[in-house]
Every structure is written in C-alpha cells, then in structure tokens.
C-alpha atoms as a PDB file:
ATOM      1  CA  UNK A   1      -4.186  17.526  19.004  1.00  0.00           C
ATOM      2  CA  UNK A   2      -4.506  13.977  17.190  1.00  0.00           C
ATOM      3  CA  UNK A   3      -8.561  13.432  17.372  1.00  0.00           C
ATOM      4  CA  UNK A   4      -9.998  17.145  17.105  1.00  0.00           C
ATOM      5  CA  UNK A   5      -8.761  18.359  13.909  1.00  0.00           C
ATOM      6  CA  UNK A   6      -9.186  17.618  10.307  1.00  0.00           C
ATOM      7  CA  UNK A   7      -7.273  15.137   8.849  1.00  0.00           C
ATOM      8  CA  UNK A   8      -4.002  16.663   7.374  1.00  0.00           C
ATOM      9  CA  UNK A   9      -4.193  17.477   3.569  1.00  0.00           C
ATOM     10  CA  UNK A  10      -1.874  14.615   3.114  1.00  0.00           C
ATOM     11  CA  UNK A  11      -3.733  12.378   4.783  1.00  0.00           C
ATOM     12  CA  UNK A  12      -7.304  13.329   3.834  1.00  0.00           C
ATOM     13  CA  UNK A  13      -8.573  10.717   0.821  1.00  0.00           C
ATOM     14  CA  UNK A  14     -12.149   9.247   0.202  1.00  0.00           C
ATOM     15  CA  UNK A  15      -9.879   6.067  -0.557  1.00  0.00           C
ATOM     16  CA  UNK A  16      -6.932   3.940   1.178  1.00  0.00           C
ATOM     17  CA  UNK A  17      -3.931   4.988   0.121  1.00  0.00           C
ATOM     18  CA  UNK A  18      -1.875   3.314  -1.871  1.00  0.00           C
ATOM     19  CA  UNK A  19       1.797   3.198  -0.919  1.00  0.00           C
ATOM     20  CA  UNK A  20       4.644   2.753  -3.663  1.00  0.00           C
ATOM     21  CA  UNK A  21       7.094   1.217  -1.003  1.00  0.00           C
ATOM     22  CA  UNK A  22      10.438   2.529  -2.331  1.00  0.00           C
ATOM     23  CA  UNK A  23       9.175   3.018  -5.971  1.00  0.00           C
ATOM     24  CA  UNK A  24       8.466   0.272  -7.557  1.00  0.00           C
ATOM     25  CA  UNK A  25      10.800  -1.846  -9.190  1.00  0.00           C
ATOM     26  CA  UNK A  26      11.097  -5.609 -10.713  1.00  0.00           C
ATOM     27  CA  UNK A  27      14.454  -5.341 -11.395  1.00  0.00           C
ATOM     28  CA  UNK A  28      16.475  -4.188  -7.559  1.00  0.00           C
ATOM     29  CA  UNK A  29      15.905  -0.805  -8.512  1.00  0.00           C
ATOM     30  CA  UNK A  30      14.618  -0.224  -5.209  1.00  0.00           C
ATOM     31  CA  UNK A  31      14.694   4.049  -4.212  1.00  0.00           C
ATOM     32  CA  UNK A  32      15.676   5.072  -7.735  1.00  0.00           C
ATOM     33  CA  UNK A  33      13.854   7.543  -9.752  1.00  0.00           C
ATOM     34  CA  UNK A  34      13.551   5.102 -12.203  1.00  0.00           C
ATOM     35  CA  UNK A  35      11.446   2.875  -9.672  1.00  0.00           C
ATOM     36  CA  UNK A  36       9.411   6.556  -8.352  1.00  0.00           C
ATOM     37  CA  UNK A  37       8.478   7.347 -11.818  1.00  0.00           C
ATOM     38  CA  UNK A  38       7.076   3.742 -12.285  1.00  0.00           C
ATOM     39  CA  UNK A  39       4.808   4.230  -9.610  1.00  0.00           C
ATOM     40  CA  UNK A  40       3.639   7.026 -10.178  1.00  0.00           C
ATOM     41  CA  UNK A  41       2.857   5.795 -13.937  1.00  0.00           C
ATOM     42  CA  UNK A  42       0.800   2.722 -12.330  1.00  0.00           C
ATOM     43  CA  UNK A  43      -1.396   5.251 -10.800  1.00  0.00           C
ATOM     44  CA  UNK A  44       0.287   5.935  -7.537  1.00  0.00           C
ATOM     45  CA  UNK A  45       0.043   9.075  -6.178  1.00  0.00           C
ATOM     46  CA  UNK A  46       1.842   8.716  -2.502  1.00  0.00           C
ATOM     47  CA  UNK A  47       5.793   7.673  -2.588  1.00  0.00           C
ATOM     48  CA  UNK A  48       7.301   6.111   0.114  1.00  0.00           C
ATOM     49  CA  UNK A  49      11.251   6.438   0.702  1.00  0.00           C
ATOM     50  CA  UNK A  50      13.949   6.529   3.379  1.00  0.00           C
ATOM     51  CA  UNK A  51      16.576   9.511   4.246  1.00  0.00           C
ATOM     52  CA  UNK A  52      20.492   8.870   4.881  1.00  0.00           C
ATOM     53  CA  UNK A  53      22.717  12.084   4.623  1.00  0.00           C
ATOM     54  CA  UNK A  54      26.477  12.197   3.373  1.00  0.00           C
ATOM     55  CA  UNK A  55      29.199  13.045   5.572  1.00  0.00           C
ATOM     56  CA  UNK A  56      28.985  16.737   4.297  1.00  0.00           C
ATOM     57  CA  UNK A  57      24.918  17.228   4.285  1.00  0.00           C
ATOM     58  CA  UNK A  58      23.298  15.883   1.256  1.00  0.00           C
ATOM     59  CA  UNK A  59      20.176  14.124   2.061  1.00  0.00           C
ATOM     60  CA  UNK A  60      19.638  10.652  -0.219  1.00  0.00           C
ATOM     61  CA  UNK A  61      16.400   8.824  -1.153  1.00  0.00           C
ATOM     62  CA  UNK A  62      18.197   5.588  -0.264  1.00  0.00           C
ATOM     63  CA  UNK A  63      17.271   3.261   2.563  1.00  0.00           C
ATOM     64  CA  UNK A  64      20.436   1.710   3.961  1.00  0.00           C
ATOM     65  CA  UNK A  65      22.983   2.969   5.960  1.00  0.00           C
ATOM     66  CA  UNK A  66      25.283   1.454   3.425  1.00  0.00           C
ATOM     67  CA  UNK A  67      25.798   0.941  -0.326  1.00  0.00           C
ATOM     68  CA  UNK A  68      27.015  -2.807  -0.171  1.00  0.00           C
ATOM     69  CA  UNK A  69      23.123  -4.510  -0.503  1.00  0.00           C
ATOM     70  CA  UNK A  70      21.564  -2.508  -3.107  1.00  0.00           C
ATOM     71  CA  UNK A  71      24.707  -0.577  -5.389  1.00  0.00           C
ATOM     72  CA  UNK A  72      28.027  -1.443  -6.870  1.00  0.00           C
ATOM     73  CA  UNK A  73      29.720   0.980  -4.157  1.00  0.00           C
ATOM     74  CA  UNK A  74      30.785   0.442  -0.410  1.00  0.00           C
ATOM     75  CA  UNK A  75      31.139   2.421   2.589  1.00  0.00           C
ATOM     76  CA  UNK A  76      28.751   3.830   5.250  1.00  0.00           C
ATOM     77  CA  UNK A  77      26.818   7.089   3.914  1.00  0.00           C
ATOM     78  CA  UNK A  78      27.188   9.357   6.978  1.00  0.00           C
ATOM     79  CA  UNK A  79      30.827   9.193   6.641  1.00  0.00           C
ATOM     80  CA  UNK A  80      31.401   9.471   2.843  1.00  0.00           C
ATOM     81  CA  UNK A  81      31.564  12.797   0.935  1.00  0.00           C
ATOM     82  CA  UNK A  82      29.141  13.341  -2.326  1.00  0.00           C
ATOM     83  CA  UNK A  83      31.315  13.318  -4.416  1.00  0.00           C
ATOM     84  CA  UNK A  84      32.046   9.376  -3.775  1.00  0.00           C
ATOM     85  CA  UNK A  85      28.559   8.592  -3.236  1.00  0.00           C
ATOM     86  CA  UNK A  86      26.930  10.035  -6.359  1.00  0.00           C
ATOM     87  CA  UNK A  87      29.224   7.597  -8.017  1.00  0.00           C
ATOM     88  CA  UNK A  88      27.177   4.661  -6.855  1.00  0.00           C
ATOM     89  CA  UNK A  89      24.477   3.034  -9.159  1.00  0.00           C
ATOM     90  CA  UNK A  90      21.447   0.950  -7.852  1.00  0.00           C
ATOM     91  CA  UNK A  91      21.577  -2.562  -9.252  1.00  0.00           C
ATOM     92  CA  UNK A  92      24.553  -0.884 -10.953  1.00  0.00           C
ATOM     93  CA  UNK A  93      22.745   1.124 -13.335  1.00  0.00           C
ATOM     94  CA  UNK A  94      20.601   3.627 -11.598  1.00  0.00           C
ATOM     95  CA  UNK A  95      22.495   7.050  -9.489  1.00  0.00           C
ATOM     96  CA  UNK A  96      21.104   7.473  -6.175  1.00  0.00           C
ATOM     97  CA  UNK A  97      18.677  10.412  -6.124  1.00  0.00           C
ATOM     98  CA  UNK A  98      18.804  13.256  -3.569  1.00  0.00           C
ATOM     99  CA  UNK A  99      15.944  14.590  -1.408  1.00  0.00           C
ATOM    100  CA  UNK A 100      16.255  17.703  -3.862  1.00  0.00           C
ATOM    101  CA  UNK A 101      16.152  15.507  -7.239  1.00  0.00           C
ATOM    102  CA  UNK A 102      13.413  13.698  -5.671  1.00  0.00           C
ATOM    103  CA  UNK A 103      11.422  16.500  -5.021  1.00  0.00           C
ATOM    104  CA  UNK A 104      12.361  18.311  -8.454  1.00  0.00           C
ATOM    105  CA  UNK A 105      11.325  14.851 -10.289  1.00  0.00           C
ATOM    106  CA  UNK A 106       8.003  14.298  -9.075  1.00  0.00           C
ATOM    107  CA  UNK A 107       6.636  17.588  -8.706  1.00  0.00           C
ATOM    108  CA  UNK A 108       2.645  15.945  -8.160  1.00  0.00           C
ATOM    109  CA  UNK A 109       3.749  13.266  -6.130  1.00  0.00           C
ATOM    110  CA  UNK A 110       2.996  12.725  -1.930  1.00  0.00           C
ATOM    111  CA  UNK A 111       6.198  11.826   0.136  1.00  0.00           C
ATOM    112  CA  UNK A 112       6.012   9.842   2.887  1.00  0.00           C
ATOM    113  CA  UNK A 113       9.638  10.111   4.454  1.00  0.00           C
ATOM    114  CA  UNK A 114      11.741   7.882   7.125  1.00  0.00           C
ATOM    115  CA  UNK A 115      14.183   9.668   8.604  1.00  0.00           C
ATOM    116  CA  UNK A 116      17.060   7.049   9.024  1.00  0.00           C
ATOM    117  CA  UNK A 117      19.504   8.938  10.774  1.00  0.00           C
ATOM    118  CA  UNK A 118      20.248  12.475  12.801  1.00  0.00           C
ATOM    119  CA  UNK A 119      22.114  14.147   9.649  1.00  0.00           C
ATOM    120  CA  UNK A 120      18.935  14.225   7.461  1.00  0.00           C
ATOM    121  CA  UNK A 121      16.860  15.960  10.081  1.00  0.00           C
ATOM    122  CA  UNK A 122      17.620  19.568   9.201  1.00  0.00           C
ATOM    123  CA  UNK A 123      17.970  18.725   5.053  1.00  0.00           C
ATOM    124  CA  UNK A 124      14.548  17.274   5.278  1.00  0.00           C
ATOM    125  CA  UNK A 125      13.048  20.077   7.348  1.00  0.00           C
ATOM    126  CA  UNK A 126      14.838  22.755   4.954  1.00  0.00           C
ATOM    127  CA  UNK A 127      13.508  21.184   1.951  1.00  0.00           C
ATOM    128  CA  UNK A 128       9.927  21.089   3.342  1.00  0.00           C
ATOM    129  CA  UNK A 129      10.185  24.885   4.222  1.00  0.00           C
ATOM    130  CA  UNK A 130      11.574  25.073   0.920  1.00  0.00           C
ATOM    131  CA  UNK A 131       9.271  24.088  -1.538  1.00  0.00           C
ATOM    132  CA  UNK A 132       6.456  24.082   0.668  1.00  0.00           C
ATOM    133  CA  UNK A 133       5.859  20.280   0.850  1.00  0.00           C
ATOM    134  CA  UNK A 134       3.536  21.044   4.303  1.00  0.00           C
ATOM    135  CA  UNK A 135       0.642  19.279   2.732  1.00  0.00           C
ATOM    136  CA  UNK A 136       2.465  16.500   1.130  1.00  0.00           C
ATOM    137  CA  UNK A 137       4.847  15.206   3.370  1.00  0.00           C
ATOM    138  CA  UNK A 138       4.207  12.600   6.128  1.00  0.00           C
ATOM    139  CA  UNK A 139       7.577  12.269   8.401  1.00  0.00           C
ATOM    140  CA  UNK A 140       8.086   9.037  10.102  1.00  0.00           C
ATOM    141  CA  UNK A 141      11.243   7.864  11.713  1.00  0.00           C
ATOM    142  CA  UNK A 142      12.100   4.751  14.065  1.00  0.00           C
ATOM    143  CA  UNK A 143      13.312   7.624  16.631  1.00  0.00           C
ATOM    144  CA  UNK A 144      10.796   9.947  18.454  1.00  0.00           C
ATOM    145  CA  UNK A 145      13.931  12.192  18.341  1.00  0.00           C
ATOM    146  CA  UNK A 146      14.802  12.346  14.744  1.00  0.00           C
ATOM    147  CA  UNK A 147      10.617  12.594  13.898  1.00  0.00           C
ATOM    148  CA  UNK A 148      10.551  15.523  16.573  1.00  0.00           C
ATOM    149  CA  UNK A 149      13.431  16.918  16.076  1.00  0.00           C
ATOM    150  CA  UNK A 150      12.091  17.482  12.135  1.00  0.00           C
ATOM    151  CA  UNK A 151       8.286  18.859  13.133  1.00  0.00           C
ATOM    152  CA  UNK A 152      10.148  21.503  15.807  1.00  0.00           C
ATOM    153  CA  UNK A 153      11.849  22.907  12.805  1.00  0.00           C
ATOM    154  CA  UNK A 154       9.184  23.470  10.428  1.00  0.00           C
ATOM    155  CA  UNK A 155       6.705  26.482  10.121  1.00  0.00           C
ATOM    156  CA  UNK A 156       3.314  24.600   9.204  1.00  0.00           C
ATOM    157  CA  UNK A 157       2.372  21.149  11.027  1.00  0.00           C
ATOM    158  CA  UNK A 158       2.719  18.454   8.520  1.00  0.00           C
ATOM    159  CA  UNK A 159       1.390  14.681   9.115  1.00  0.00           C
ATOM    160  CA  UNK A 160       3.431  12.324  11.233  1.00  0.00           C
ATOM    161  CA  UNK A 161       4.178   8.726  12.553  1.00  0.00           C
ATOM    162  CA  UNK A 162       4.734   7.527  15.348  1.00  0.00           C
ATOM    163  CA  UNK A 163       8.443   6.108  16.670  1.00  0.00           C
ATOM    164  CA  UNK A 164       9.264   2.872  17.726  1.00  0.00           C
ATOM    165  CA  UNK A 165       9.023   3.678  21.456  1.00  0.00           C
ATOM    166  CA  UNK A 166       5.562   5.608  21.573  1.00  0.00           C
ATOM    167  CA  UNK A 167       3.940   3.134  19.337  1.00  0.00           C
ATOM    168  CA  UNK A 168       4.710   0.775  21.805  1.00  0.00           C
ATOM    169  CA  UNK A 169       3.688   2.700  24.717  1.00  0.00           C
ATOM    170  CA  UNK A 170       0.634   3.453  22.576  1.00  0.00           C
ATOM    171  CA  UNK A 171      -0.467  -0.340  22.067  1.00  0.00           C
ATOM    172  CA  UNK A 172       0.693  -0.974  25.719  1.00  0.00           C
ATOM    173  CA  UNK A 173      -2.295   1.318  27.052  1.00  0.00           C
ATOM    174  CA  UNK A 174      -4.869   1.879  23.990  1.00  0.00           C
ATOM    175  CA  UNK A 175      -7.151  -0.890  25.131  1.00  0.00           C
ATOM    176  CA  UNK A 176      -7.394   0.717  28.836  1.00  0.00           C
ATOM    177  CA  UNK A 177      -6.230   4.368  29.456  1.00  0.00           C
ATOM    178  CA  UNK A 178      -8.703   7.025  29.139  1.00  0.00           C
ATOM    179  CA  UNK A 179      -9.244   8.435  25.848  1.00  0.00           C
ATOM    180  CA  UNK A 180      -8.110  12.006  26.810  1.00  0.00           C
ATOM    181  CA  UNK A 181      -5.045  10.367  28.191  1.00  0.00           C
ATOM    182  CA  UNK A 182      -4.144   8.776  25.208  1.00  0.00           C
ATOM    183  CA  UNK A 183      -5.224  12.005  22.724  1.00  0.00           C
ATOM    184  CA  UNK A 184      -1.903  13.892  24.984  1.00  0.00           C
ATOM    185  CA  UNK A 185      -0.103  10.625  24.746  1.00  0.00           C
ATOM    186  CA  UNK A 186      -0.289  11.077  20.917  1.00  0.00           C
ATOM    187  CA  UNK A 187      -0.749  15.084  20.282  1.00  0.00           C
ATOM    188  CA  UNK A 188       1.567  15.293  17.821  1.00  0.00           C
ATOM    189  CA  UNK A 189       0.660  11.890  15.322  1.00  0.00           C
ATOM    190  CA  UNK A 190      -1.900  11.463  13.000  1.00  0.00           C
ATOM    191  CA  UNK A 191      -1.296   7.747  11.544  1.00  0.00           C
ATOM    192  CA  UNK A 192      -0.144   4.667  13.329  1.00  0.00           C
ATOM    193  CA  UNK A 193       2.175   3.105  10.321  1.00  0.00           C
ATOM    194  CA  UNK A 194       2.827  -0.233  11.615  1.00  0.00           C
ATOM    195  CA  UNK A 195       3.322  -4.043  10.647  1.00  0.00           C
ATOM    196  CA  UNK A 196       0.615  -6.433  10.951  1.00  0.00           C
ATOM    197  CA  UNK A 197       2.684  -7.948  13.736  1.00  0.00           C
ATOM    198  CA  UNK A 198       5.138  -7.017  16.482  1.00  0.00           C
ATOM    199  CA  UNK A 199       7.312  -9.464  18.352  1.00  0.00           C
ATOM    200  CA  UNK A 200       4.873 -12.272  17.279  1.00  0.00           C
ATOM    201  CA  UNK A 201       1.949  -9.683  18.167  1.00  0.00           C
ATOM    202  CA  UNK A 202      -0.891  -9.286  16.085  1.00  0.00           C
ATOM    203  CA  UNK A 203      -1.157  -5.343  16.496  1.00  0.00           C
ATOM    204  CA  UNK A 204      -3.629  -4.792  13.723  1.00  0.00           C
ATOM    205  CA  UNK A 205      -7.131  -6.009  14.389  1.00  0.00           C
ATOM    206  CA  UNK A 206     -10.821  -4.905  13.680  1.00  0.00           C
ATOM    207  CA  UNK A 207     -10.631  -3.604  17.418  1.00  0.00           C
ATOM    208  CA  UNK A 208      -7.240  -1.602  17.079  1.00  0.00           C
ATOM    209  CA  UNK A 209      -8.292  -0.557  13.834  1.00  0.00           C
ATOM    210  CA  UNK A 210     -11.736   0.784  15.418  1.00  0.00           C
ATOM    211  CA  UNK A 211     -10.132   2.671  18.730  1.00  0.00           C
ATOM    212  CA  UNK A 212      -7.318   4.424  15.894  1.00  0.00           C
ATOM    213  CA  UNK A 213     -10.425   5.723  14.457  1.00  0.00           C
ATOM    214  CA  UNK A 214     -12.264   6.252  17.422  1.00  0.00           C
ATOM    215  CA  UNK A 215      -9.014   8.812  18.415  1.00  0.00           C
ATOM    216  CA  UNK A 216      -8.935  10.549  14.471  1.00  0.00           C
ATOM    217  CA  UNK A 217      -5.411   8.570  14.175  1.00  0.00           C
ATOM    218  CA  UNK A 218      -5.242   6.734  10.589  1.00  0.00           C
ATOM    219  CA  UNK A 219      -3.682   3.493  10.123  1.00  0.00           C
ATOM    220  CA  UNK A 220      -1.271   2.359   7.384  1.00  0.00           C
ATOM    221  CA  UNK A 221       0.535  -0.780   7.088  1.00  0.00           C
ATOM    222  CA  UNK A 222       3.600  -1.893   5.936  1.00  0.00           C
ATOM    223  CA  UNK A 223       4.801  -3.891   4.397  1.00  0.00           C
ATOM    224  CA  UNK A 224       2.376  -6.070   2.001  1.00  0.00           C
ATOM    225  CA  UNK A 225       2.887  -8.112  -1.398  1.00  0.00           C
ATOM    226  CA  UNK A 226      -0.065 -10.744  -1.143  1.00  0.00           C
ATOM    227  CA  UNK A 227      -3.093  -9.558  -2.872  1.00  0.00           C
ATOM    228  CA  UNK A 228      -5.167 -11.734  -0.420  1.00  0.00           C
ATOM    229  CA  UNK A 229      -3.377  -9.989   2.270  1.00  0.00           C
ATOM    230  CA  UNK A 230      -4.084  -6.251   0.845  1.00  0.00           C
ATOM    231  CA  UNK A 231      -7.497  -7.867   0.733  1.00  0.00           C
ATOM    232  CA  UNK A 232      -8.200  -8.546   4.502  1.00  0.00           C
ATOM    233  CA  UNK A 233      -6.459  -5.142   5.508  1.00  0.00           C
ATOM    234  CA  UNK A 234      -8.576  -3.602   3.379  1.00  0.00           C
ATOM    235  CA  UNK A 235     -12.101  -5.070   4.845  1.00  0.00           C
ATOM    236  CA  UNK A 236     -10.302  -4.096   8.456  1.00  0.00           C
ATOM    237  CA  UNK A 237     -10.957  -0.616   7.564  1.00  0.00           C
ATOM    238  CA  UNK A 238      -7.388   0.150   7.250  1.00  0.00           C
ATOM    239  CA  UNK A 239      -6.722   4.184   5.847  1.00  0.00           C
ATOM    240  CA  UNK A 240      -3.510   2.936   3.656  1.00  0.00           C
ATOM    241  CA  UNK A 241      -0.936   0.273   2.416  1.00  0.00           C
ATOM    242  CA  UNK A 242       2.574   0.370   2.103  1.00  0.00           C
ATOM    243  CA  UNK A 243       4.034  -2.171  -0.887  1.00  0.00           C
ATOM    244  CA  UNK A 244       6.462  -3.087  -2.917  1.00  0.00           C
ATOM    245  CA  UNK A 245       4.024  -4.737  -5.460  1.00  0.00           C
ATOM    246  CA  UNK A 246       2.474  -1.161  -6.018  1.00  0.00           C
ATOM    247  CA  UNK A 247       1.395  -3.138  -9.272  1.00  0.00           C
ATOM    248  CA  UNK A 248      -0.695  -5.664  -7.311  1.00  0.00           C
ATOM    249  CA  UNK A 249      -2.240  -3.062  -4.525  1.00  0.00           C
ATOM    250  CA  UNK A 250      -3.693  -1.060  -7.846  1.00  0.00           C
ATOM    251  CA  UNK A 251      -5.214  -4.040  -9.380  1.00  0.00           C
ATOM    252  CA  UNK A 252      -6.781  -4.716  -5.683  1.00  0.00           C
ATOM    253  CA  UNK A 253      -8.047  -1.392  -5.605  1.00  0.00           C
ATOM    254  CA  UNK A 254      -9.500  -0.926  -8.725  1.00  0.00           C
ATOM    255  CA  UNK A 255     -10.679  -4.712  -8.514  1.00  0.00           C
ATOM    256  CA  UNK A 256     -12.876  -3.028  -5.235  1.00  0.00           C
ATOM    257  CA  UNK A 257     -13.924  -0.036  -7.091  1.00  0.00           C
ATOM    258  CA  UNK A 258     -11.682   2.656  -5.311  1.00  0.00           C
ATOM    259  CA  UNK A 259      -9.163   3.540  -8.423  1.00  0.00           C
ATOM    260  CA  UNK A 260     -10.080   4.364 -11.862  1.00  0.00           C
END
C-alpha cells in the first residue's frame, strides 16, 4: 500500500527527477529516437513517452491518436496496419519508433509510459515482463482502466499514476478524509503526476505537496518550459518535472547543485 513501503526503484532518487517530455527536440521531432537519444545525451536519465497501438498490435512511442499533427502521414493508428504506419516520418524525416525499438535503443534509460488507448495495454505489459523493465517503468494513463488493466497483468509491482478520475477524487478529499482512508483510496499509486492547475485550480501547493509526502506518494509535474517556473516547483519540494526544455530543467538543476 502507497505510504508503507519503500519507494519503487524507479522512483527512489536523492534528486528530482528530471523528465525528458517526449525526448527532446528543437526541431518537431517530438517521440523520435532521435529526440530520446538527445536527452539522454543532456544528462537525462528518465524518458517520458505516450503508447498508441496499430490496428494489428504494434505498440508506438507516439503521442497522438493520429499522424496528421506531427508526420507527413494520415489516418487514425488503431485502425491502420504497420506496414502503412512505419511509413510515416516525424517532421518528415524521423520513423516512428516502437515500444520494442524504444526499449532496444536506450537500454540505461527510465520509461515513464502513458497508455493512450486499450490496444497498448497487453504490448506494454508483455514488453515489461519481457525485458524485465519492473524497476524502470512508471505506467500512467488518463484511464484507471487502461493503468489497471496493465499492473493486473504484470508479475512484479512497478510504479504508477494516478487516472484522471481518482486524482480527482483524490484532491476532492485529501484535505479532510482520514489518512487510512485515503492510503486504500490510493493502494495501488505511488506519484501524483499532475499539472500545476486543474479547471483553473491551483492543485499544487506547499500544503498538497506536504500531505503527498505525508502519505509516501511523490509528486511530478507536467508540463514545464520556464526556468523560473522549474524554479518555484522545485523550492515546493516537488519529487520530479516533466519538460520539453529537458535542456533548461538540467541547467536549473545543476544551477541548484543536484546534477553534475
């Protein structure tokens, strides 16, 4: 249960963690390996990317639903084969990556992993069991389904965020319900990765920040580009940031004395 056990091996650094938000990328590159590889050469250790699965099961580093915004391809994911897909280039250069290139390419890398829709659940679970990715894997989904439906199928427990729906129920009740109550409310999460704001709601404040802690749940945010921003959220207390100025959030950290 969230609050009485160590923090999960992928979770567990003396420093915030710094969050390549889709790679990192200047040029649209956005969920290529291209953009992975450059954050992991800025220092990065922890990736963060999306799953969407092809009409016939292959699971795809790639955030949309759809190639129109990002490649030089069209057509909805879930119901295209492969064999069309792997045609598409990001910013019409770079292929989209698989799950299973991903993996392959950055073999000392830390995944944290959306699931976007119901076809990458069992992929993403397979590929954990896999290549044993247990300690460094963190899934997160918008749907308490999709995120469940992935940690029922694995062997080992691996970190996990919240859904939309119990991260609202969560910040409905955290400032009032009984701390045992809200340890069962959130047995199966160990980091609350949220926006600064919700609906116009500032969610993320020295007092959320505290009672996260007080209940052994981390806190991550996404996402951030202003240094001065990274700044604040770091003097909040806050366990990790999610960017897509990966270069910035380095110079930040080491700036502070927490990176080499």
């Amino acid at each position: 249960m969230s609050g009485t056990n160590a923090p999960k091996p992928f979770l567990d650094s003396p420093v915030p963690l710094v969050m390549a938000h889709r790679g990192f990328s200047r040029d649209g590159l956005e969920n290529s390996l291209v953009a992975f590889n450059a954050a992991l050469d800025l220092g990065c250790r922890y990736v963060e990317t999306d799953l969407n699965t092809t009409a016939d099961g292959v699971a795809l580093a790639f955030h949309d639903s759809t190639l129109e915004r990002t490649t030089d391809r069209k057509g909805i994911i879930a119901q295209l084969p492969y064999s069309e897909v792997k045609k598409a280039r990001i910013g019409g250069r770079e292929p989209i990556p698989t799950l299973e290139e991903l993996i392959a390419a950055l073999p000392g890398a830390r995944f944290n992993i959306d699931v976007k829709d119901g076809g990458s659940v069992a992929p993403l679970a397979a590929a954990i069991e896999n290549h044993g990715l247990h300690e460094r894997v963190c899934v997160a989904s918008f749907s308490e389904k999709r995120r469940r439906a992935v940690l029922s199928r694995l062997s080992r427990p691996v970190a996990s965020s919240p859904g939309i729906r119990l991260l609202a129920a969560y910040f409905l009740m955290e400032s009032w319900l009984p701390r045992a109550l809200l340890l069962r409310l959130m047995q199966d999460v160990d980091v609350l990765q949220i926006p600064t704001h919700y609906r116009g709601v500032k969610i993320v404040t020295p007092a959320t920040v505290r009672r996260a802690h007080g209940l052994g749940l981390k806190v991550h945010i996404w996402t951030i580009n202003e240094p001065a921003h990274m700044e604040r959220l770091l003097d909040l207390g806050v366990d990790g940031i999610m960017t897509d100025r990966a270069d910035l959030l380095v110079d930040v950290m080491r700036r502070r004395g927490l990176l080499a």
